[in-house]
Every structure is written in C-alpha cells, then in structure tokens.
Protein backbone atom coordinates (compact mmCIF):
# COMPACT_ATOMS: atom_id res chain seq x y z
CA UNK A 1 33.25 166.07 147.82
CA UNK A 2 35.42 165.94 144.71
CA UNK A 3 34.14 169.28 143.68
CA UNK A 4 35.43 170.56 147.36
CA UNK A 5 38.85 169.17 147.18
CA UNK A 6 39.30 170.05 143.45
CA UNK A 7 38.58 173.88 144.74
CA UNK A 8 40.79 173.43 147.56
CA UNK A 9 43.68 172.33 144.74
CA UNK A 10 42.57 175.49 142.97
CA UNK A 11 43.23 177.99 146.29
CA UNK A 12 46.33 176.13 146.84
CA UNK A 13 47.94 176.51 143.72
CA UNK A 14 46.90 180.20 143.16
CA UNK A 15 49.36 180.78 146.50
CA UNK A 16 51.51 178.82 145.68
CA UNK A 17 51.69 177.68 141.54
CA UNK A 18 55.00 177.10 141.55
CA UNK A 19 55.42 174.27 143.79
CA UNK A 20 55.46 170.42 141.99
CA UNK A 21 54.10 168.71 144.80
CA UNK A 22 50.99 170.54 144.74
CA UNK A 23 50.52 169.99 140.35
CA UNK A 24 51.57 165.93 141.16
CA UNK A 25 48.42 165.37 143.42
CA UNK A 26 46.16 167.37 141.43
CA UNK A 27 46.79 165.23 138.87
CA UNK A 28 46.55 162.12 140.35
CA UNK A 29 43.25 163.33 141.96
CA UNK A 30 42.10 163.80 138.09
CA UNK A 31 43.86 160.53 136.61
CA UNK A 32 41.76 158.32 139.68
CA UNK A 33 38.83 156.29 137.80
CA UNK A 34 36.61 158.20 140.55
CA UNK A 35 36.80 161.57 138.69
CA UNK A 36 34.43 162.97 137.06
CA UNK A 37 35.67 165.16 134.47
CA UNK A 38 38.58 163.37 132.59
CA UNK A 39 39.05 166.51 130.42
CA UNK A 40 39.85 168.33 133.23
CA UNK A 41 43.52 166.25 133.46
CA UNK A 42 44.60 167.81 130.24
CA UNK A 43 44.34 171.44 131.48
CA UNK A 44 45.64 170.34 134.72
CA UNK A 45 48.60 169.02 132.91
CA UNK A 46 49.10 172.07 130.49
CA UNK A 47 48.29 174.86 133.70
CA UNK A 48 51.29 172.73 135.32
CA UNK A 49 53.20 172.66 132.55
CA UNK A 50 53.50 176.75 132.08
CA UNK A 51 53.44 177.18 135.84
CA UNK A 52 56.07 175.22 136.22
CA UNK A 53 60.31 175.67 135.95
CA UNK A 54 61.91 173.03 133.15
CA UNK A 55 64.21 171.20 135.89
CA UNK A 56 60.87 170.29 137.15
CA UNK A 57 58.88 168.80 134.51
CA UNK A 58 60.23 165.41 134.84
CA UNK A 59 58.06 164.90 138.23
CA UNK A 60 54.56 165.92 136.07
CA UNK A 61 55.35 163.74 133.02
CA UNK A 62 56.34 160.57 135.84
CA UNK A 63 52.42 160.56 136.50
CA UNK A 64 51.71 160.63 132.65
CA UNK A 65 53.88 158.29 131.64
CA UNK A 66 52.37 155.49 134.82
CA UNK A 67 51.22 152.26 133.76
CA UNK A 68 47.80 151.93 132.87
CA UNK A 69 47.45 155.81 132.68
CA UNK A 70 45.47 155.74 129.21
CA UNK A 71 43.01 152.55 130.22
CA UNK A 72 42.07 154.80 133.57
CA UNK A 73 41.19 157.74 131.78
CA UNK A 74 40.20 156.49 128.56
CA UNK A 75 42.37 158.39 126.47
CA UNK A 76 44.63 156.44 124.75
CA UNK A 77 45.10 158.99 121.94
CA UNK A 78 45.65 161.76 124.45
CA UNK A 79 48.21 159.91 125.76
CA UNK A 80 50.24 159.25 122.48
CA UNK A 81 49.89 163.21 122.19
CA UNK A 82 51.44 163.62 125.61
CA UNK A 83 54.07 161.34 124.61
CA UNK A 84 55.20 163.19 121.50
CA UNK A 85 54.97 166.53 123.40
CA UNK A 86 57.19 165.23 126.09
CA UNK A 87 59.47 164.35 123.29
CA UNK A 88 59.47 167.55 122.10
CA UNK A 89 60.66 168.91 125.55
CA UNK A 90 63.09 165.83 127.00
CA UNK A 91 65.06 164.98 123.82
CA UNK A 92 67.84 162.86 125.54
CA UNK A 93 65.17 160.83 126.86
CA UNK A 94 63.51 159.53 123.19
CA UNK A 95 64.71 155.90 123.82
CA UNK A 96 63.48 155.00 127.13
CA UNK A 97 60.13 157.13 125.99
CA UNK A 98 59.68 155.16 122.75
CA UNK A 99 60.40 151.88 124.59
CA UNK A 100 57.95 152.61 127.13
CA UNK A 101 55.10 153.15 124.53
CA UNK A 102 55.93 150.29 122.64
CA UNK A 103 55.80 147.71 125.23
CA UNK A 104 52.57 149.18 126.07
CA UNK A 105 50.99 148.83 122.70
CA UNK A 106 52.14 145.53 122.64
CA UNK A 107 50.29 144.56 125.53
CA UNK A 108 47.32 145.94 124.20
CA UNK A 109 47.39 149.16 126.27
CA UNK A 110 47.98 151.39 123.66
CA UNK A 111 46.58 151.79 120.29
C-alpha cells in the first residue's frame, strides 16, 4: 500500500509540481518510521526544493527542521547537511537555526 500511495504522490505532483501542500505530505509520508525507503526523503526534499518558488521553501524546511526528525529516519548526519544547506538559502534565519540544532545535540538528538 505504501508503494500505491507513493505513486499516487508521483501522478499528483507531475500535474501539479508546483503546489507546497502536495511536497509537505510527501514528505511526511517518507519521514513516518513506517517507510520503507528512507533515502527516498532526500530526493523528495531536493525534487521539492527545485520545483518549488523561494517564498515557499520555508513550509518544506518546517518538516525538516521537526523534532525528532533525525532519530525517525536515522540520519542524523543528513540532517546536519540539511541544516547547513538551509543556511545557505535563509540567511536571516542563522540564529534561530543554530539554536535549534544545538539544543538538540544537547539532548542527545544530534551528533
């Protein structure tokens, strides 16, 4: 059944790739601890990324940036690579960002 709804998320955003609604629940569908293919989130996140205008960015990195994102998918290095990317792209935004990670390392979340 995931391999049904993961095509149905690949129909709907060949209509329609431009819409950040549709790139948000794909990749919550790939974050959940049920999926199968973790790898799959990063070139969810990338495809999303490019398809994607700027102004909306900020609603793909919110699901990134969740607590716990790196213990559910195991990719705590990933994750620190997302980070710096995002800081590439939202420069204003370095303190809250850096914050973020660090009270997550400190509790162990990060390494």
């Amino acid at each position: 059944q995931f391999s049904l709804t993961l095509s149905a998320f690949s129909r709907a955003l060949s209509f329609l790739p431009r819409m950040p609604t549709l790139h948000v629940l794909l990749l919550r569908l790939l974050a959940a601890p049920a999926a199968p293919h973790p790898q799959l989130f990063g070139r969810a996140l990338d495809a999303a990324l490019q398809a994607l205008p700027p102004a909306q960015h900020g609603r793909v990195w919110e699901v990134v940036l969740e607590k716990g994102f790196g213990e559910r998918l195991g990719a705590r290095g990933a994750v620190a690579a997302w980070l710096a990317r995002y800081l590439t792209v939202f420069e204003g935004e370095r303190r809250g960002v850096v914050q973020r990670y660090e009270a997550l390392k400190g509790q162990g979340r990060m390494e």
